[in-house]
PDB file of N, CA and C in Angstrom:
ATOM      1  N   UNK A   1     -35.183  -1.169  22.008  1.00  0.00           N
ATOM      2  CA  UNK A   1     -33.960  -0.380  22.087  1.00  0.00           C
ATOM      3  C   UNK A   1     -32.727  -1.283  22.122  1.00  0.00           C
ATOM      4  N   UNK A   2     -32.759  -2.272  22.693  1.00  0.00           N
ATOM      5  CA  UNK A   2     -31.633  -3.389  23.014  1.00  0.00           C
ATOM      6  C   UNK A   2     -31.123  -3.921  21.548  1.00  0.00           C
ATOM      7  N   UNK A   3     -32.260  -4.289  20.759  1.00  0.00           N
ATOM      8  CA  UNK A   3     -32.004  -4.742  19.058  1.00  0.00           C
ATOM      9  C   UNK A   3     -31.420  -3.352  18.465  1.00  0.00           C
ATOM     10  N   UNK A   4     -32.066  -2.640  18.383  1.00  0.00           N
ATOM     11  CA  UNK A   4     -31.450  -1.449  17.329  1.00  0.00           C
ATOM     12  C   UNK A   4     -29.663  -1.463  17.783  1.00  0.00           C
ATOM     13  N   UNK A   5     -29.442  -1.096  19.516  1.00  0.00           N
ATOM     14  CA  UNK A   5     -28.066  -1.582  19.813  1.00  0.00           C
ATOM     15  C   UNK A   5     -27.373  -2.455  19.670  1.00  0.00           C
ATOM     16  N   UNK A   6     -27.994  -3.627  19.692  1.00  0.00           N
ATOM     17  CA  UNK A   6     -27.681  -4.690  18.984  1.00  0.00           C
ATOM     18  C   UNK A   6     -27.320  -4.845  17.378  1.00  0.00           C
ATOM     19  N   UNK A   7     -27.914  -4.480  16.718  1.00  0.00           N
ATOM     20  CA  UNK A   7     -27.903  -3.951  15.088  1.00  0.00           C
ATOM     21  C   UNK A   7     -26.270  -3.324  15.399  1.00  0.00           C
ATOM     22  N   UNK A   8     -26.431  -2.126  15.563  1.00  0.00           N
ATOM     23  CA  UNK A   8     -25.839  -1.522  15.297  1.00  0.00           C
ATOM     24  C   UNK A   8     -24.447  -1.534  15.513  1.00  0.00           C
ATOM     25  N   UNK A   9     -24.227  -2.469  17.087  1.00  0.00           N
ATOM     26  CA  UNK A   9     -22.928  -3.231  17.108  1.00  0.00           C
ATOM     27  C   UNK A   9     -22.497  -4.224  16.374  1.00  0.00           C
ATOM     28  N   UNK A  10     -23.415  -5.035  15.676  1.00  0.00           N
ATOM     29  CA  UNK A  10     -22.850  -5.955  14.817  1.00  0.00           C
ATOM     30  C   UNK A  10     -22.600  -5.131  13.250  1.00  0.00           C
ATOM     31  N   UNK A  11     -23.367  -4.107  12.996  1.00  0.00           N
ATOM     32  CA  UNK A  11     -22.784  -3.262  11.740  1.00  0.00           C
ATOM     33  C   UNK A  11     -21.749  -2.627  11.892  1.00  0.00           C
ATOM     34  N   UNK A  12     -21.437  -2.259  13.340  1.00  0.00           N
ATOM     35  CA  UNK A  12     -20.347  -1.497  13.111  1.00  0.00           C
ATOM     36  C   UNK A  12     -19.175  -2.874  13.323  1.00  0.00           C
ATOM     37  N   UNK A  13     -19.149  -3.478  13.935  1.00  0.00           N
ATOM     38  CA  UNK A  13     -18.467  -4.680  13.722  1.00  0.00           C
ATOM     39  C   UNK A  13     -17.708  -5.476  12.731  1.00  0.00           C
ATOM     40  N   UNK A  14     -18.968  -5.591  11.620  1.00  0.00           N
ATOM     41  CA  UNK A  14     -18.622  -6.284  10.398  1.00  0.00           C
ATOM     42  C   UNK A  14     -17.488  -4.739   9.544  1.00  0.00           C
ATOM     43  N   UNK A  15     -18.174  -4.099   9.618  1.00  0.00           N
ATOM     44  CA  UNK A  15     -17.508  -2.897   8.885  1.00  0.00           C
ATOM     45  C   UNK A  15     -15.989  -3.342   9.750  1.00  0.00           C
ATOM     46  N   UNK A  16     -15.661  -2.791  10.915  1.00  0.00           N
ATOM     47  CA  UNK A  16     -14.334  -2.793  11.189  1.00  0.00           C
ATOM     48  C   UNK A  16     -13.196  -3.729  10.868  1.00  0.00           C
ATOM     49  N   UNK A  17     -14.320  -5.040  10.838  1.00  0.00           N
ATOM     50  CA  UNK A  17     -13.062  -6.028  10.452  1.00  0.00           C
ATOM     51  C   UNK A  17     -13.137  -6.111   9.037  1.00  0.00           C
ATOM     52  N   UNK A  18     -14.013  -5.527   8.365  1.00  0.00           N
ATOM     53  CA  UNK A  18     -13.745  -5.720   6.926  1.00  0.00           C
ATOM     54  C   UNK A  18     -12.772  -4.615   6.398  1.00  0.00           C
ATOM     55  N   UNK A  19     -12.435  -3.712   7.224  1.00  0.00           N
ATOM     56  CA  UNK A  19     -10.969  -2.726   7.431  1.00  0.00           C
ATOM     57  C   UNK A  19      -9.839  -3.759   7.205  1.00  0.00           C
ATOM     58  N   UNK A  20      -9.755  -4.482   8.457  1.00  0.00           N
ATOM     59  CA  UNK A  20      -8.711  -5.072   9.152  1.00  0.00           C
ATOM     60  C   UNK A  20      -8.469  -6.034   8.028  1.00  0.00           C
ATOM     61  N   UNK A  21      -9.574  -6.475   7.292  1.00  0.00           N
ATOM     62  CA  UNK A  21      -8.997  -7.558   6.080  1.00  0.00           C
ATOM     63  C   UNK A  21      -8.424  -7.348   4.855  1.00  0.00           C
ATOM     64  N   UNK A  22      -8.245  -5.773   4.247  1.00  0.00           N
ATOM     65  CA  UNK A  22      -7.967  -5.080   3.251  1.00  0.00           C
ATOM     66  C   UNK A  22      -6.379  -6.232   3.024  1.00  0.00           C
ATOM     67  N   UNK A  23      -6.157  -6.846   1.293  1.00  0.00           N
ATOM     68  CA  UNK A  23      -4.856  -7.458   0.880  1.00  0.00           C
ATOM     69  C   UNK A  23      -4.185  -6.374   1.605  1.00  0.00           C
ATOM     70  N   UNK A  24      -2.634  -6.795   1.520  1.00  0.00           N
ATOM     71  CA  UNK A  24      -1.223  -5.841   1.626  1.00  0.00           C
ATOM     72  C   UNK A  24      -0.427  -6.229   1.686  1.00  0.00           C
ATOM     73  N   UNK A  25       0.254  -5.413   0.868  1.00  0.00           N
ATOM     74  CA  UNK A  25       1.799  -5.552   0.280  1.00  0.00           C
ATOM     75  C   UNK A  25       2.933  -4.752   1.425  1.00  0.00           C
ATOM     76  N   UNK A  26       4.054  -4.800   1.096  1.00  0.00           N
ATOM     77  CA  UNK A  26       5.164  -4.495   2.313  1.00  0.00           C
ATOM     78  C   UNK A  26       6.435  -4.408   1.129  1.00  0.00           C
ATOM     79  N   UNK A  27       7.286  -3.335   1.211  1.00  0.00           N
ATOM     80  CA  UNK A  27       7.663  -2.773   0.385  1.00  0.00           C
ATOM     81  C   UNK A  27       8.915  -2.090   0.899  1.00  0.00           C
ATOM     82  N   UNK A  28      10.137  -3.007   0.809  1.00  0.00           N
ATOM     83  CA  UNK A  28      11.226  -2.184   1.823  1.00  0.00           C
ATOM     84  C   UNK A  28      12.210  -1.134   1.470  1.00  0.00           C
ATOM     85  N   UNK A  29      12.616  -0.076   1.985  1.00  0.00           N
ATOM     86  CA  UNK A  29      13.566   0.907   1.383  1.00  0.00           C
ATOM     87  C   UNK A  29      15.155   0.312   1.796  1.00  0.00           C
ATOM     88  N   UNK A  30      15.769   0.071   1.149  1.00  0.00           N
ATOM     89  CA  UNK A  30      17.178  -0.182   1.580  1.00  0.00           C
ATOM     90  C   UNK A  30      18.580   0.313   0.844  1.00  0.00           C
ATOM     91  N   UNK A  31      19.216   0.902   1.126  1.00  0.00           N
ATOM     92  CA  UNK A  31      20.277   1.692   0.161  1.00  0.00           C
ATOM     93  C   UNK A  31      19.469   2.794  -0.924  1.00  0.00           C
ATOM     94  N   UNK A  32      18.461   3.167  -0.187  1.00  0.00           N
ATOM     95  CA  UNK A  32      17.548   4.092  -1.524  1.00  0.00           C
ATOM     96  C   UNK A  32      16.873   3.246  -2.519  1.00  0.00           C
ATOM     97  N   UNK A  33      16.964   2.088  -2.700  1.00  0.00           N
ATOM     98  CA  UNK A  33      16.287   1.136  -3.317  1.00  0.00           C
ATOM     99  C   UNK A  33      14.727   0.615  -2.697  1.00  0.00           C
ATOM    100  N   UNK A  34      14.094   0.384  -3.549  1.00  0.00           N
ATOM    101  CA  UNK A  34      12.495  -0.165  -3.450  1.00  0.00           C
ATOM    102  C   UNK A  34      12.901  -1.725  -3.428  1.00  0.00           C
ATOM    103  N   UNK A  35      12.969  -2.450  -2.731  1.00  0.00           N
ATOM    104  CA  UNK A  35      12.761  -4.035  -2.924  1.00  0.00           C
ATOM    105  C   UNK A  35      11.352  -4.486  -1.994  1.00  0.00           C
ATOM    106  N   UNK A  36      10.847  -5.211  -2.894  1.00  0.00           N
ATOM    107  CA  UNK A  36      10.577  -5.465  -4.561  1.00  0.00           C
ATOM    108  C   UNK A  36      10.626  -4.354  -5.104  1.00  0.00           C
ATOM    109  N   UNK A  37      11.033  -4.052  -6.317  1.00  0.00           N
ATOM    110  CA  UNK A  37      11.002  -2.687  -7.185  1.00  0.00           C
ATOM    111  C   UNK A  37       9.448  -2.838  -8.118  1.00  0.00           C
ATOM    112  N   UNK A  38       9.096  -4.085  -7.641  1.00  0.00           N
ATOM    113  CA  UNK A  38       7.398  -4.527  -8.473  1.00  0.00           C
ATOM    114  C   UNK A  38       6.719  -4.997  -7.911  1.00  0.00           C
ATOM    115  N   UNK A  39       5.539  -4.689  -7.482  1.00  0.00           N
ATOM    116  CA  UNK A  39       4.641  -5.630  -6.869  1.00  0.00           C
ATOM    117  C   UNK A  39       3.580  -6.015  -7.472  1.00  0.00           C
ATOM    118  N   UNK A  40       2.423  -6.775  -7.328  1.00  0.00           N
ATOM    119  CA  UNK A  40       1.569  -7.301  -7.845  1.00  0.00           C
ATOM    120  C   UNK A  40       0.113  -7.184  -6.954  1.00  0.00           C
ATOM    121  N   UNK A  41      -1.106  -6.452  -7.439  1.00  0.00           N
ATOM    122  CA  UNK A  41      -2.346  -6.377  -6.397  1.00  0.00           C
ATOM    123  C   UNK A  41      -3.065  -6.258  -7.276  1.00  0.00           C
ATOM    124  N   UNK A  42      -4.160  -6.970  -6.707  1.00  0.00           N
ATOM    125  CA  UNK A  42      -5.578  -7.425  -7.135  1.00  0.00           C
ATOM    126  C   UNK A  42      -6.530  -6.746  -7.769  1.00  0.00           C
ATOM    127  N   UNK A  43      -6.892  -6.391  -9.194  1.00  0.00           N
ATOM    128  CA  UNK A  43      -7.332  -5.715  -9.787  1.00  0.00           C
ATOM    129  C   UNK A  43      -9.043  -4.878  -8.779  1.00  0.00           C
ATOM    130  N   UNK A  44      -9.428  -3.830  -8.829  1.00  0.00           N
ATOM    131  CA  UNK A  44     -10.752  -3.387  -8.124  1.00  0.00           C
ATOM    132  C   UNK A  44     -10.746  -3.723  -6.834  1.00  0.00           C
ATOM    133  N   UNK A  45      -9.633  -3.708  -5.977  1.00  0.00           N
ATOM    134  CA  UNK A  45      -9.871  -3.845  -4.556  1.00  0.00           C
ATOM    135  C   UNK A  45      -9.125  -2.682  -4.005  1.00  0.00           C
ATOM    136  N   UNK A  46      -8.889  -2.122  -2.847  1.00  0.00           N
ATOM    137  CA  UNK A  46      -8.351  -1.533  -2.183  1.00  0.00           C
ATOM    138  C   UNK A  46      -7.269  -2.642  -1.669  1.00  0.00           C
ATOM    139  N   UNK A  47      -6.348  -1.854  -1.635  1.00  0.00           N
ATOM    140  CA  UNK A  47      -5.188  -2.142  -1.218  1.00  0.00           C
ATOM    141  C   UNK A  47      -4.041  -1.418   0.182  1.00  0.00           C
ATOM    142  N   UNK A  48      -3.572  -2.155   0.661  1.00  0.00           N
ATOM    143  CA  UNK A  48      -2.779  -1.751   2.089  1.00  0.00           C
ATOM    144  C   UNK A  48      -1.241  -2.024   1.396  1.00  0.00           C
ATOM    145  N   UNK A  49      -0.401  -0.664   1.009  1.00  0.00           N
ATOM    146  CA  UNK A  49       0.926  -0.807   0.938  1.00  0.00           C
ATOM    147  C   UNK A  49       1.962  -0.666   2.264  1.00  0.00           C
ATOM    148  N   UNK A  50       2.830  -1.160   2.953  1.00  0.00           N
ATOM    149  CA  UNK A  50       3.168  -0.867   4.056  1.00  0.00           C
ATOM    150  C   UNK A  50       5.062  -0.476   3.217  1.00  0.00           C
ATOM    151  N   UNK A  51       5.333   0.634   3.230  1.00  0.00           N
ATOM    152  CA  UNK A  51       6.457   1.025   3.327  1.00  0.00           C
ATOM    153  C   UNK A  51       7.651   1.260   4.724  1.00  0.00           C
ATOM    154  N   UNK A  52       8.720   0.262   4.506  1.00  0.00           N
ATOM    155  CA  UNK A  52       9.657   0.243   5.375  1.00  0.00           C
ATOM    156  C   UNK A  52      11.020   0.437   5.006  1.00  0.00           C
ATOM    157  N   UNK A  53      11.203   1.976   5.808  1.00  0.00           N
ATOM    158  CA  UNK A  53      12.447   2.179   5.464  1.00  0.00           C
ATOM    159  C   UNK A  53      13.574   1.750   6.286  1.00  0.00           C
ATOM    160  N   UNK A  54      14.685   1.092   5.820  1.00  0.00           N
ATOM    161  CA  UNK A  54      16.148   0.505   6.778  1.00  0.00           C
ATOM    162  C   UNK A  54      17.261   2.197   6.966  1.00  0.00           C
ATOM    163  N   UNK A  55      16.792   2.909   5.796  1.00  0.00           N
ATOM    164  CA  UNK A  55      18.136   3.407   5.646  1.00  0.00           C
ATOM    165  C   UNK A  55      17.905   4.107   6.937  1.00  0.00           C
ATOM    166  N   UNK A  56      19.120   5.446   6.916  1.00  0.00           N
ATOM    167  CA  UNK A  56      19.314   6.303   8.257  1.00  0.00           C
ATOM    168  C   UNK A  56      18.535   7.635   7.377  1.00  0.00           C
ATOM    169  N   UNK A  57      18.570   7.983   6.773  1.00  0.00           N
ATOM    170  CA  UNK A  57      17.774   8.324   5.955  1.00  0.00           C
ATOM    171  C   UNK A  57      16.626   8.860   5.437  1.00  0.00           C
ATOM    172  N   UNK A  58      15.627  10.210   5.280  1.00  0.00           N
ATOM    173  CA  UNK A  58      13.888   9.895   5.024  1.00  0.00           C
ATOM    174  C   UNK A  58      14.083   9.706   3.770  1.00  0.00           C
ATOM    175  N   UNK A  59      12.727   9.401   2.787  1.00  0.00           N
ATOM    176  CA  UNK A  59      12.590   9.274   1.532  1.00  0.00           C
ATOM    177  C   UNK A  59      11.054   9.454   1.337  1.00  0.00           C
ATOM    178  N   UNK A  60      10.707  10.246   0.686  1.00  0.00           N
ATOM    179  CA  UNK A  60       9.340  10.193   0.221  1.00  0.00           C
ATOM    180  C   UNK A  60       8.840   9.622  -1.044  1.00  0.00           C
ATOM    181  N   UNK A  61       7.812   8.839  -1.212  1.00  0.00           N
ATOM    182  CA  UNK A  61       7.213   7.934  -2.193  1.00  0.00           C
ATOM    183  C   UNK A  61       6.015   9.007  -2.611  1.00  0.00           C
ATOM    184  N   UNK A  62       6.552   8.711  -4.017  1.00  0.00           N
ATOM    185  CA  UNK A  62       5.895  10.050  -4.839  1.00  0.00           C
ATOM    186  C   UNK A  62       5.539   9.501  -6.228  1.00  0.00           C
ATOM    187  N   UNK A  63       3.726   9.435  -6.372  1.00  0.00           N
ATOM    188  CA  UNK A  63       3.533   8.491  -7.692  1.00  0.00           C
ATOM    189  C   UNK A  63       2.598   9.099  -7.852  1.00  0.00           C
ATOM    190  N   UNK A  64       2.443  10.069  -8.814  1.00  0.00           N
ATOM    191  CA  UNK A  64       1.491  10.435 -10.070  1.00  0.00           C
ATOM    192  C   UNK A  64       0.069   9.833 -10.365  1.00  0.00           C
ATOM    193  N   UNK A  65       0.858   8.721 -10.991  1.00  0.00           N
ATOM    194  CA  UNK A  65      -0.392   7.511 -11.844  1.00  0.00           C
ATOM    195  C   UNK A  65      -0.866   7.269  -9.977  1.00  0.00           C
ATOM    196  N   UNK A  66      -0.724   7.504  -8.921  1.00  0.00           N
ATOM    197  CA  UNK A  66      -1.354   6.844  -7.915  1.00  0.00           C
ATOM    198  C   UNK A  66      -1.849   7.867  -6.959  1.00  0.00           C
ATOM    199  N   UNK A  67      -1.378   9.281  -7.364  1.00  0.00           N
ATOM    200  CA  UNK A  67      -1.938  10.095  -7.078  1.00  0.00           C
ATOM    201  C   UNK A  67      -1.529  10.160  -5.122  1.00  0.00           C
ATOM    202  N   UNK A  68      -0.744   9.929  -5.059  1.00  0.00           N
ATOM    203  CA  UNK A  68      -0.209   9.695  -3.605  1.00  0.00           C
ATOM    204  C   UNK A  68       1.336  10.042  -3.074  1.00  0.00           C
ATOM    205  N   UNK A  69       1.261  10.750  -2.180  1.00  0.00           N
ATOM    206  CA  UNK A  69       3.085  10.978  -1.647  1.00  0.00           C
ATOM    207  C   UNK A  69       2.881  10.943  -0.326  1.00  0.00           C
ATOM    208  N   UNK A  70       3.658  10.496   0.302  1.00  0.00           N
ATOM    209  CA  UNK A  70       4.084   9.702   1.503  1.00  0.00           C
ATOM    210  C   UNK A  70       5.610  10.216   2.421  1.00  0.00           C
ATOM    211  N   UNK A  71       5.896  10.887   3.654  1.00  0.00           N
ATOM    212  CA  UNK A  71       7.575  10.742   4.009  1.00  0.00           C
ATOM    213  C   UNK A  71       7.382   9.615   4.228  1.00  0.00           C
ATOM    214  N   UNK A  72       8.731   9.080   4.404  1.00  0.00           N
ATOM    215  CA  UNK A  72       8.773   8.014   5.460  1.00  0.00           C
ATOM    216  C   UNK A  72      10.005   7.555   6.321  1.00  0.00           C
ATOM    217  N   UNK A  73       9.992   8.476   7.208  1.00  0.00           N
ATOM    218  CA  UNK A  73      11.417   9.108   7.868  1.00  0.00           C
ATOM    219  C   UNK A  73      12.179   7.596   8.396  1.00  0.00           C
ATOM    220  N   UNK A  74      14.143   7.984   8.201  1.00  0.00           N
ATOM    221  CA  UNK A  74      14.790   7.140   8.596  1.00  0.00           C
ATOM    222  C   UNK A  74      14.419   6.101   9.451  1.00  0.00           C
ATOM    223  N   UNK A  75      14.684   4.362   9.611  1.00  0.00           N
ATOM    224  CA  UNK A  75      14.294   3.341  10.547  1.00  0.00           C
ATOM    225  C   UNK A  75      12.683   3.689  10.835  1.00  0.00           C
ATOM    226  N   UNK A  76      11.719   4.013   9.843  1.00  0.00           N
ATOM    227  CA  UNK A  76      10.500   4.209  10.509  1.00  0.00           C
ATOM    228  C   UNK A  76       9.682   3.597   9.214  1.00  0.00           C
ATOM    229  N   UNK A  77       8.347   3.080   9.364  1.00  0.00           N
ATOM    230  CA  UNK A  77       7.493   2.761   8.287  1.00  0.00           C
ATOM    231  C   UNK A  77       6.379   3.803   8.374  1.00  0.00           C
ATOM    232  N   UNK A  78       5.828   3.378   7.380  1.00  0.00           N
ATOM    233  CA  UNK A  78       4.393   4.473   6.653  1.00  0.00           C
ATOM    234  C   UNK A  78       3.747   3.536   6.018  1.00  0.00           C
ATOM    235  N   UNK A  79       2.305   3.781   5.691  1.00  0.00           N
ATOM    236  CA  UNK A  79       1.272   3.233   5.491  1.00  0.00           C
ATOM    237  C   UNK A  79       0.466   4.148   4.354  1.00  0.00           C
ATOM    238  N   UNK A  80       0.348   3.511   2.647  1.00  0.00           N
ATOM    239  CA  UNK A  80      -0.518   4.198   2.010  1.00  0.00           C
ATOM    240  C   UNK A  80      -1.649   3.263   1.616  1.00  0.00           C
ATOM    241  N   UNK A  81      -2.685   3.687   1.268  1.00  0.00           N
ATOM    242  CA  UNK A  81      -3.791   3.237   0.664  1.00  0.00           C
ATOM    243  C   UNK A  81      -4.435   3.138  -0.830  1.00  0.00           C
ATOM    244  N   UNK A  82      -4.150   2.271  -1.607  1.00  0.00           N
ATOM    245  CA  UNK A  82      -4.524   2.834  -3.231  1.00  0.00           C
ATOM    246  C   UNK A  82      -5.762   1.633  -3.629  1.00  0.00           C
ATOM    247  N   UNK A  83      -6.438   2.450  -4.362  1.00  0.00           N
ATOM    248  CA  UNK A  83      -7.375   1.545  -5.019  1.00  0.00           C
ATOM    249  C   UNK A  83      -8.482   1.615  -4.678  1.00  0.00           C
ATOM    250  N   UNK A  84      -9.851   0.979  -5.027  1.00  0.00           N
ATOM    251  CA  UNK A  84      -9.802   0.392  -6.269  1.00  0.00           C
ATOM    252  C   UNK A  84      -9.022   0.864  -7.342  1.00  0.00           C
ATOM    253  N   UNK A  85      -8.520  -0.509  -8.178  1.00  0.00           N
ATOM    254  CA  UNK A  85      -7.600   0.275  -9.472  1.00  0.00           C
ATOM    255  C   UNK A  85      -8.391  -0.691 -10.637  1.00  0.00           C
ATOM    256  N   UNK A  86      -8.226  -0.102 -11.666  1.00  0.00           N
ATOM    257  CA  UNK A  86      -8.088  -0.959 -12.925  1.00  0.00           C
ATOM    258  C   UNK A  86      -6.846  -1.627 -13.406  1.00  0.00           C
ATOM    259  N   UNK A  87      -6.846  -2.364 -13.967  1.00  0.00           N
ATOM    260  CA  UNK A  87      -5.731  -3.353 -14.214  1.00  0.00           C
ATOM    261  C   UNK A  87      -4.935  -2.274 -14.951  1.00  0.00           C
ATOM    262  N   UNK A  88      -3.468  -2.410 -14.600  1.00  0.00           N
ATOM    263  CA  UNK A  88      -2.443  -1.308 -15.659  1.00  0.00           C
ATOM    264  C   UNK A  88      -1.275  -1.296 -14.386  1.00  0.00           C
ATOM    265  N   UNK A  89      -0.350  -0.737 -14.944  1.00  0.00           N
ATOM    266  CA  UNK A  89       1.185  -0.349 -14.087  1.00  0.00           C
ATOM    267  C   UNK A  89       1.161   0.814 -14.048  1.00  0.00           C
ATOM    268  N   UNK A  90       1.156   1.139 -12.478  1.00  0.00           N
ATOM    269  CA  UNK A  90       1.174   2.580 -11.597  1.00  0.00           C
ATOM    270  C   UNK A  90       2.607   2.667 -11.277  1.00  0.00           C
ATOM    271  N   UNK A  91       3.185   3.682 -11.887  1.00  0.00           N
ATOM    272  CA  UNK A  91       4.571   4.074 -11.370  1.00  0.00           C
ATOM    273  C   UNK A  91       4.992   4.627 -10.122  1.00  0.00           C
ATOM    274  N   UNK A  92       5.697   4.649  -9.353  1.00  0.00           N
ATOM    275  CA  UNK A  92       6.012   5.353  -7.972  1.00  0.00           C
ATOM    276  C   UNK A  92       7.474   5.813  -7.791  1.00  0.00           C
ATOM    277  N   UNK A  93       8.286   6.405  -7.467  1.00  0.00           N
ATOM    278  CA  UNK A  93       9.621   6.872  -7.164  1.00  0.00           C
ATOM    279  C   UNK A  93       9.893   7.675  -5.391  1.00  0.00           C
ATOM    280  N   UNK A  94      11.151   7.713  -5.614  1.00  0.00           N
ATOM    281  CA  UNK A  94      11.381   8.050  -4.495  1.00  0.00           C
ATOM    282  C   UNK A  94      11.833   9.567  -4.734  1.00  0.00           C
ATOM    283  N   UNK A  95      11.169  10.684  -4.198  1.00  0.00           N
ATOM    284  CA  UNK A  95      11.291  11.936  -4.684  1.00  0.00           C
ATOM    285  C   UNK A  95      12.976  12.651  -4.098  1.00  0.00           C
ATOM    286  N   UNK A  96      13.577  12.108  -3.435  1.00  0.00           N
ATOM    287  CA  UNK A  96      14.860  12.123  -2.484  1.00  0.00           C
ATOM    288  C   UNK A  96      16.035  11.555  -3.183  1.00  0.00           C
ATOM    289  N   UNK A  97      15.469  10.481  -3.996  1.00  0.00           N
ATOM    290  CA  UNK A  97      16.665   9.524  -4.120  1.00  0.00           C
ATOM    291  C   UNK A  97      15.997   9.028  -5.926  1.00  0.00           C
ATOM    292  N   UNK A  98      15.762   9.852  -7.181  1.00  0.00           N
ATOM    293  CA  UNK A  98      14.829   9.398  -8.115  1.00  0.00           C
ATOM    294  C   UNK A  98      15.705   8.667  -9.328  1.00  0.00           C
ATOM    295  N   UNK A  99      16.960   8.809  -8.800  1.00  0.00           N
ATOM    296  CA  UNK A  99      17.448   7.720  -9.674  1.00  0.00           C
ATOM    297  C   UNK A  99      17.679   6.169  -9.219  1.00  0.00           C
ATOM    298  N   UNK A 100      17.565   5.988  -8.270  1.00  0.00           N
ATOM    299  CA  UNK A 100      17.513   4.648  -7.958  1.00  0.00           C
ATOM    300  C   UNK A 100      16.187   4.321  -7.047  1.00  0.00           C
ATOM    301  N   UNK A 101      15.887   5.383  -6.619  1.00  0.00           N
ATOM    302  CA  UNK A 101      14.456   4.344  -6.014  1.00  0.00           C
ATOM    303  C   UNK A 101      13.259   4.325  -7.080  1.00  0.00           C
ATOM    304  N   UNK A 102      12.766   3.800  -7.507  1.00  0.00           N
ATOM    305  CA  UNK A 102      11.898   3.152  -8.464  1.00  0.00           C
ATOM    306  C   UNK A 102      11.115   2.044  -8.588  1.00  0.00           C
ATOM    307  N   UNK A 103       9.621   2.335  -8.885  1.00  0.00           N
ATOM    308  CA  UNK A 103       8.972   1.278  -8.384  1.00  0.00           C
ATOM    309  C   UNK A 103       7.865   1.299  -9.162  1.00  0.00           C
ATOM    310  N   UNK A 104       6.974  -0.156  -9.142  1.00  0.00           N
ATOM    311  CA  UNK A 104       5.784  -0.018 -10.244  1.00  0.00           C
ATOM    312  C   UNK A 104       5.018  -0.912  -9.393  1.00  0.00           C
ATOM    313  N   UNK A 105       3.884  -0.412  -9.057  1.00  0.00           N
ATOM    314  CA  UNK A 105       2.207  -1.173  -8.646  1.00  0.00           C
ATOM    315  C   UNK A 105       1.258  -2.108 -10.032  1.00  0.00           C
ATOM    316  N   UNK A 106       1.855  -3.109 -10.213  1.00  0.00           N
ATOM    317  CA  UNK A 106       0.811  -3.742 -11.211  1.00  0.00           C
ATOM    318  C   UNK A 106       0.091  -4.103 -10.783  1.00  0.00           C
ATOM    319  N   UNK A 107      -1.414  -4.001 -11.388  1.00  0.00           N
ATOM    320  CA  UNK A 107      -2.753  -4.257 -11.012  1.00  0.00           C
ATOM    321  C   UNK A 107      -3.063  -5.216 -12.020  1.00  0.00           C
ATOM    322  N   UNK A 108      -3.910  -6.436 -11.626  1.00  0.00           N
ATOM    323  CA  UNK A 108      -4.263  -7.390 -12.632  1.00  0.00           C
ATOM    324  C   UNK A 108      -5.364  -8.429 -11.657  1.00  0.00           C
ATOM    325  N   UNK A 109      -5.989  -8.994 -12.631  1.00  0.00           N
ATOM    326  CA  UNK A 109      -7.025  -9.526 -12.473  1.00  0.00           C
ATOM    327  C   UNK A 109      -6.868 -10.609 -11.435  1.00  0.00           C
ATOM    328  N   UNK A 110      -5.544 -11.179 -12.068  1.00  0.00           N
ATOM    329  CA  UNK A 110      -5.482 -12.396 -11.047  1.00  0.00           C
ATOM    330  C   UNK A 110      -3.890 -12.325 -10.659  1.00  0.00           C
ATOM    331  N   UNK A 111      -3.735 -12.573  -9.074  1.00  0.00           N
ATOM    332  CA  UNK A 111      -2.486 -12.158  -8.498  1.00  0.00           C
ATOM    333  C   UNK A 111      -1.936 -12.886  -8.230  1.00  0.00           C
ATOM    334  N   UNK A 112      -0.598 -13.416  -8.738  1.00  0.00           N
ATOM    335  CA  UNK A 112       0.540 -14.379  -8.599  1.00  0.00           C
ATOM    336  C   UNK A 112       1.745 -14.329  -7.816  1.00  0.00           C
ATOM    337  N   UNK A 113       2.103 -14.713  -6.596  1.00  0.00           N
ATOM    338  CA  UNK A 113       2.795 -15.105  -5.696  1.00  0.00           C
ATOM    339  C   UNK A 113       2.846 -14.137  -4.493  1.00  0.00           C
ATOM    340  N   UNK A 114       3.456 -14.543  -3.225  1.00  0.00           N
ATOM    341  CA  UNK A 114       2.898 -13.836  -2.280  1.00  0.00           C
ATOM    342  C   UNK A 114       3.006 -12.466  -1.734  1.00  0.00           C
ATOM    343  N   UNK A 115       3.233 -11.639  -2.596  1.00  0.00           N
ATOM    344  CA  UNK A 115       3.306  -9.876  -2.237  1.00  0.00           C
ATOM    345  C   UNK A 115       2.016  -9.204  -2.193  1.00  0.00           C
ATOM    346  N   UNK A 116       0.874  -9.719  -2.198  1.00  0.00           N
ATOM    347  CA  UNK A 116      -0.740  -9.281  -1.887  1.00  0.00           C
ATOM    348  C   UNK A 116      -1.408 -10.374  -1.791  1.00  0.00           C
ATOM    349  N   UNK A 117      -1.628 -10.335  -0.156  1.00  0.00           N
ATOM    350  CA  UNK A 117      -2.404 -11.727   0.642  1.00  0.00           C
ATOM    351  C   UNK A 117      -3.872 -10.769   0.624  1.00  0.00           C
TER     352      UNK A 117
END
């Protein structure tokens, strides 16, 4: 009985921190603007986007190709989840503000500089 508990704490274990290790990107709202307005993540992985908004402001992130919408009320952040993806550019906007907030998720094989650790 002690092993099976044993087992089973180290499975549930490995699982949790293999949560905690998911890449992620961070993605700030400021003047209704997306900066970066592009990011870059790792083709077939799951991914951790962390949206932070400055303004006074909510704004909701609203993307089609990503199949995801999000509030993310004034001085507060939000947290979405996308992927696995195939390599391609996922569009996103800000459903509040859609002429200037604008944004694109490129997915690619191999990921160049530091916006997905």
């Amino acid at each position: 009985m002690i092993r099976i508990n044993a087992l089973l704490c180290l499975i549930f274990g490995l699982t949790a921190a293999s949560a905690w290790a998911l890449p992620e990107t961070v993605i700030e709202i400021r003047n209704h603007l997306f900066i970066p307005q592009r990011v870059t993540i790792p083709a077939n992985t799951k991914v951790k986007i962390i949206f932070v908004n400055h303004d006074d402001t909510p704004e909701e992130i609203d993307s089609f190709d990503l199949n995801r919408e999000k509030v993310v009320l004034g001085h507060s952040r939000a947290t979405i989840f996308v992927g696995p993806l195939p390599p391609g550019e996922y569009q996103f906007f800000g459903e509040y503000h859609p002429n200037t907030a604008v944004g694109i998720v490129e997915v690619t094989d191999i990921v160049e500089g530091s916006n997905a650790d």
